[in-house]
Protein backbone atom coordinates (compact mmCIF):
# COMPACT_ATOMS: atom_id res chain seq x y z
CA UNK A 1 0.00 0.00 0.00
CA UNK A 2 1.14 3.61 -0.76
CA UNK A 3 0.68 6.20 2.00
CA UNK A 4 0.99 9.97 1.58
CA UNK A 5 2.97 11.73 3.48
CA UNK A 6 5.07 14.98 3.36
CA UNK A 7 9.09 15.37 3.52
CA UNK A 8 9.18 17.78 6.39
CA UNK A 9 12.32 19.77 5.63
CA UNK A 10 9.42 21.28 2.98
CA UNK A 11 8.71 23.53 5.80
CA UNK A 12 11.93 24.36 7.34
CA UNK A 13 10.44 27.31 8.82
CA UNK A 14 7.68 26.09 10.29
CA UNK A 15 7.93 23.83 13.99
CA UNK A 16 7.53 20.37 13.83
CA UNK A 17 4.00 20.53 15.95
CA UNK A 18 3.38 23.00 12.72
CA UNK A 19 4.53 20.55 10.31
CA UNK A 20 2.23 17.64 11.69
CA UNK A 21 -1.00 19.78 12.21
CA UNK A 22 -0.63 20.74 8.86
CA UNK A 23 0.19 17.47 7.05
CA UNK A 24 -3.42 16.47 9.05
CA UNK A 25 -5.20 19.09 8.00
CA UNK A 26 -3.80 18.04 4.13
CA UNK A 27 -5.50 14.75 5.04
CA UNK A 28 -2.26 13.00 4.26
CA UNK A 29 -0.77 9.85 6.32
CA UNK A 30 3.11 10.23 7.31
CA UNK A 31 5.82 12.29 7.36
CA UNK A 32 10.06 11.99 7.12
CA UNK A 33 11.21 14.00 9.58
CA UNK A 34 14.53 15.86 8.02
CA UNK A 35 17.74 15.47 10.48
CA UNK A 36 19.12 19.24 10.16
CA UNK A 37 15.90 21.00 11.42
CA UNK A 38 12.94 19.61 13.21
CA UNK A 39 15.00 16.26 14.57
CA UNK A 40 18.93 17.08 14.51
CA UNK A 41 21.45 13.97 14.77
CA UNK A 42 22.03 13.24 18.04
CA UNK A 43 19.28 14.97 19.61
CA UNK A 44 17.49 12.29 21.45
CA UNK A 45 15.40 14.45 23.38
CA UNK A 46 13.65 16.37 20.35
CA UNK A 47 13.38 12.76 18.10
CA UNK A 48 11.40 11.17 21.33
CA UNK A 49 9.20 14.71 21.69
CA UNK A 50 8.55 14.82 17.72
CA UNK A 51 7.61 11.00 18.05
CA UNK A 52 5.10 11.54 20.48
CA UNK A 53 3.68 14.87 18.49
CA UNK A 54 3.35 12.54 15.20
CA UNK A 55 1.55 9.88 17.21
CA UNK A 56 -0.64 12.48 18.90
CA UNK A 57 -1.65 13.67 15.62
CA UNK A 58 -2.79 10.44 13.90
CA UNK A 59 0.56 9.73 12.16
CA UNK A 60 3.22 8.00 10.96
CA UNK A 61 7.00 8.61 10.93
CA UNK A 62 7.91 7.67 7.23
CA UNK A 63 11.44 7.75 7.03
CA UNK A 64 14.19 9.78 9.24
CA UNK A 65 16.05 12.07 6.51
CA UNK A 66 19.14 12.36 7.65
CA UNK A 67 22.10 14.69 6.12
CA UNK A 68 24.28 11.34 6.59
CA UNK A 69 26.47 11.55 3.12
CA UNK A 70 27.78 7.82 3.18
CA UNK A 71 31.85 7.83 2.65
CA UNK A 72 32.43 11.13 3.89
CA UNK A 73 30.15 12.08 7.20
CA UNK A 74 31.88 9.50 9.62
CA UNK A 75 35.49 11.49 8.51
CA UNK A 76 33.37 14.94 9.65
CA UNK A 77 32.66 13.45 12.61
CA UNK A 78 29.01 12.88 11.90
CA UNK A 79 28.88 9.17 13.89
CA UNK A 80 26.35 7.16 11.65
CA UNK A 81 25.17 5.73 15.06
CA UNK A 82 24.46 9.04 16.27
CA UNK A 83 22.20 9.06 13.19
CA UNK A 84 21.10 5.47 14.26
CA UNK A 85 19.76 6.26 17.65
CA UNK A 86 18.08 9.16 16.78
CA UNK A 87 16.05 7.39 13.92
CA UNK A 88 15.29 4.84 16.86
CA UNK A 89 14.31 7.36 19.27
CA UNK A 90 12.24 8.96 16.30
CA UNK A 91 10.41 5.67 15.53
CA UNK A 92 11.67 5.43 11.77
CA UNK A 93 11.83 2.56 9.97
CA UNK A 94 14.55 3.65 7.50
CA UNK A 95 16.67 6.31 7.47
CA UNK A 96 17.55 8.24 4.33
CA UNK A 97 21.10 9.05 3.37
CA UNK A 98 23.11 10.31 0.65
CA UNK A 99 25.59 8.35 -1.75
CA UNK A 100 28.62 9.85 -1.72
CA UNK A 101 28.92 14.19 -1.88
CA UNK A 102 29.85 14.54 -5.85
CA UNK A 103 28.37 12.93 -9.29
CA UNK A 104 29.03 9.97 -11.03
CA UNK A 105 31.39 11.12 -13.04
CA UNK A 106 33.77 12.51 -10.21
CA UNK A 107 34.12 9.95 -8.66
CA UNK A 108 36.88 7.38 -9.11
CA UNK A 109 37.07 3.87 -8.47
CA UNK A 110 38.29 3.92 -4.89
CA UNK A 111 36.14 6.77 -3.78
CA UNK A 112 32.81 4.87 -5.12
CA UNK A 113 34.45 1.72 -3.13
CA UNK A 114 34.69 3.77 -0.25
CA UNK A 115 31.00 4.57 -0.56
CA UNK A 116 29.83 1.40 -1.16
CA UNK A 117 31.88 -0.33 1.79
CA UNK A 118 30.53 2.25 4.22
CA UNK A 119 26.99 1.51 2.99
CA UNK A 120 27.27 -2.34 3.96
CA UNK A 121 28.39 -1.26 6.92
CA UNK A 122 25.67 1.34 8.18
CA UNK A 123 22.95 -1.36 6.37
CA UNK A 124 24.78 -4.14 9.00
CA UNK A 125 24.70 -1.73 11.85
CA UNK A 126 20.85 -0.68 10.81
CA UNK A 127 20.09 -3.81 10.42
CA UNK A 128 20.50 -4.95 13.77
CA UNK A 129 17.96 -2.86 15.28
CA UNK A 130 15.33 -3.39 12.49
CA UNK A 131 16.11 -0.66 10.69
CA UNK A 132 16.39 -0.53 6.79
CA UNK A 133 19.03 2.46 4.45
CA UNK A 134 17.06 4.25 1.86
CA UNK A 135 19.66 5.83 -0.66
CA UNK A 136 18.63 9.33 -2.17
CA UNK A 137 17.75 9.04 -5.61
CA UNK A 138 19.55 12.82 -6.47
CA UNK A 139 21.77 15.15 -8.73
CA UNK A 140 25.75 14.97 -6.89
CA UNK A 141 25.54 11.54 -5.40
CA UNK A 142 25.98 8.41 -7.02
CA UNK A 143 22.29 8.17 -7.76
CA UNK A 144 22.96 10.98 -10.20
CA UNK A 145 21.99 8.72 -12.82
CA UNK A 146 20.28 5.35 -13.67
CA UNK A 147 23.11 3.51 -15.02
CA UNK A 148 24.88 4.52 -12.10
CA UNK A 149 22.07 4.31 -9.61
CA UNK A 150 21.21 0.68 -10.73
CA UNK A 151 25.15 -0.47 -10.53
CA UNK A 152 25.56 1.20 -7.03
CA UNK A 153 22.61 -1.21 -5.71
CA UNK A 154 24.39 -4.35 -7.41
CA UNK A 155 27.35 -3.68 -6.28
CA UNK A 156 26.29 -2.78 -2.84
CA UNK A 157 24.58 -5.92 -2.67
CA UNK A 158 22.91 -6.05 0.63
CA UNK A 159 19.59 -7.26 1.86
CA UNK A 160 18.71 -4.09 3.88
CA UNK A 161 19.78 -1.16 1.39
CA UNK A 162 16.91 -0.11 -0.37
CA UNK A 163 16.23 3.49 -2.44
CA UNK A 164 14.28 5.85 -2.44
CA UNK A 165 12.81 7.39 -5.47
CA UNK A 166 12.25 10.64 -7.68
CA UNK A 167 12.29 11.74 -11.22
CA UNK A 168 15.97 13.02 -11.70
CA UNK A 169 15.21 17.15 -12.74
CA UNK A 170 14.96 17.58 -16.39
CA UNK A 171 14.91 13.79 -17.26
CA UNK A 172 12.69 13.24 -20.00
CA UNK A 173 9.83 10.72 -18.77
CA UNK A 174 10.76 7.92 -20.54
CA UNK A 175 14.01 8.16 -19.53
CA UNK A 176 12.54 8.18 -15.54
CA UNK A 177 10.70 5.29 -16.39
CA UNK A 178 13.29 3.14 -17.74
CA UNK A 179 15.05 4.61 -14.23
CA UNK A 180 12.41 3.42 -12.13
CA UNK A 181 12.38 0.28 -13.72
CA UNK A 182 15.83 -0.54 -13.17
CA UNK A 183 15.62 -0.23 -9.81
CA UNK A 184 12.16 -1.07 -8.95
CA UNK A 185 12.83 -3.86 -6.85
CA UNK A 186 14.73 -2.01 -4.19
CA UNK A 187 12.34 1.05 -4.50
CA UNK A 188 11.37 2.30 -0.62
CA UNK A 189 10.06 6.03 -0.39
CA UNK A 190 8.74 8.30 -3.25
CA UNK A 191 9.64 11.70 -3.27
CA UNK A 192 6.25 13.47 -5.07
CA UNK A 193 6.75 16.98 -6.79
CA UNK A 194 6.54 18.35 -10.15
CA UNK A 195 9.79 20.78 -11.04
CA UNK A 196 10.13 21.59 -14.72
CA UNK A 197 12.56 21.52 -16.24
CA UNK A 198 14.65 22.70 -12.94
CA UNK A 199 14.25 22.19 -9.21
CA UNK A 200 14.02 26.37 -9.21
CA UNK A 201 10.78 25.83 -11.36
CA UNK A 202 7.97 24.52 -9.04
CA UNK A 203 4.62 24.16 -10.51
CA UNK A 204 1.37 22.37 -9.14
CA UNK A 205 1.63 19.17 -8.72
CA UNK A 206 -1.72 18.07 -10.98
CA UNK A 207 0.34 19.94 -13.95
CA UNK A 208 2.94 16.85 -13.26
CA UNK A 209 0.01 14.27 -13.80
CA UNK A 210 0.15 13.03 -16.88
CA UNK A 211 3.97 12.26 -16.01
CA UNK A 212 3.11 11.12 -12.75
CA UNK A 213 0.57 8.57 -14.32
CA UNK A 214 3.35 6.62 -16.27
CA UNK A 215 4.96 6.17 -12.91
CA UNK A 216 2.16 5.27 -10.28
CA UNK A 217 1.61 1.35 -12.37
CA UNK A 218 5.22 0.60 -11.81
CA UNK A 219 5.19 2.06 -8.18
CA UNK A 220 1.98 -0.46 -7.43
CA UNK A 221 3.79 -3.38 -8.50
CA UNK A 222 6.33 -3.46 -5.52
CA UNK A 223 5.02 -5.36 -2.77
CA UNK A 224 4.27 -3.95 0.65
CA UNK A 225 3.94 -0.91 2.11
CA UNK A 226 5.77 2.34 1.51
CA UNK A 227 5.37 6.41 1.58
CA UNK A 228 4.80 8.77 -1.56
CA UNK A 229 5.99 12.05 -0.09
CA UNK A 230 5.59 15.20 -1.34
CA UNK A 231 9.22 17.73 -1.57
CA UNK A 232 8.62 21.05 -1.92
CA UNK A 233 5.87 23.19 -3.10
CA UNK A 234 5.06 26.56 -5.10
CA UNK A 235 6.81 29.19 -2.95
CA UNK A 236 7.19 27.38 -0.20
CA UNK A 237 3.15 28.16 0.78
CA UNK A 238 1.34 25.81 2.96
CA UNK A 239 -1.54 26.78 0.65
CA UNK A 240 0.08 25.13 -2.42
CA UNK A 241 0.97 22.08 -0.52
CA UNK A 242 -2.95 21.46 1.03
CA UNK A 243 -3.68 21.73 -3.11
CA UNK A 244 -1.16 19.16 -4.30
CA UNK A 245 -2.05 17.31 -1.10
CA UNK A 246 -5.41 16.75 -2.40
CA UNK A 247 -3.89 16.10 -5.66
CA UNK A 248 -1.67 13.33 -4.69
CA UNK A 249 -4.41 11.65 -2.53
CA UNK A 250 -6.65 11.69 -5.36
CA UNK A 251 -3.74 10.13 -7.55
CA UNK A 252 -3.92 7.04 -4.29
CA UNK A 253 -7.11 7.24 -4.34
């Protein structure tokens, strides 16, 4: 089943009790809580608060999205389980994190080893607490493309690394389908917008649906339950998001 939810750093201003009352008023389902803002790493305090604030209001915590950029954070001194606990504190059953810090292309051999051998080892740590890794699916990672998406999740090869999912920006649909397909089996979270052709160019999300309609059949396929969350709306406006909230819950419907 596919539950809507919202990505919470969407409202980076707003408090997280602002975030959830809104997301019910949308009429939507669940939320990933974003690890700079409303629930920073290491803040177990504010992850077992904003647990108790999602529960209160009827929901679920979809993912923790932490800032966690695999192969370089533990070097920064970001402790992955720092990121672990909180995730656990927050109630999340997988925690975003990002691929590496550069593209594809600038990445050599070693350095994508070094990302790879750190995500086994956060996905065996996770693991252990019944938690699953959810790569972002994004421009400067090693998601950056498909081809390179779909080899990072062979090579990775491990049971509990999973990705999430979103049309790359500017990627001509069929291109995003033959993306989606390619890694369909491994396919956690949905990140919902419509940006054209730019992530600077937000437009209504029921402008994206005849896009969004090639995806949805593929999405359905996957078996059990994940989040379609919607990132980012027309200037930031809460009013824009309750529209593409009904949108997307019509799209579920």
């Amino acid at each position: 089943m596919i539950h809507p939810g919202l990505v919470s750093v969407t409202f980076r201003k707003l408090t997280p009790a602002e975030v959830a009352a809104l997301v019910k008023k949308g009429g939507l389902k669940s939320i990933e809580w974003g690890g700079d803002i409303h629930v920073p790493h290491g803040d177990l305090a504010r992850a077992r608060e904003v647990r108790e604030l999602t529960l209160e209001h009827g929901l679920t915590t979809a993912a923790y999205g932490s800032y966690y950029r695999v192969g370089q954070s533990e070097g920064a001194g970001l402790a992955f389980e720092s990121v672990l606990e909180t995730a656990v504190e927050l109630g999340a059953k997988t925690i975003r994190v990002w691929p590496g810090g550069v593209g594809s292309d600038s990445v050599d051999e070693d350095g994508r080893w070094k990302i790879i051998h750190d995500l086994r080892r956060i996905a065996t740590l996770a693991a252990k607490v019944n938690v699953s890794i959810s790569i972002e699916f994004h421009g400067g990672t090693l998601t950056d493309t498909n081809e390179s998406a779909s080899k990072l999740l062979v090579e990775v090869d491990h049971a509990n690394v999973f990705t999430c999912w979103q049309p790359h920006n500017g990627e001509a649909t069929d291109e995003c389908v033959a993306g989606l397909q390619a890694v369909l089996p491994r396919v956690s979270n949905i990140h919902v917008f419509h940006w054209w052709p730019t992530a600077a160019e937000r437009h209504p999300l029921t402008d994206g649906a005849e896009r969004w309609a090639r995806f949805w059949p593929l999405i359905k396929q996957v078996p059990g339950d994940r989040h379609a969350l919607l990132e980012f709306v027309q200037e930031d406006s809460p009013e824009a998001f309750l529209r593409d909230a009904a949108t997307l819950r019509q799209w579920l419907a």
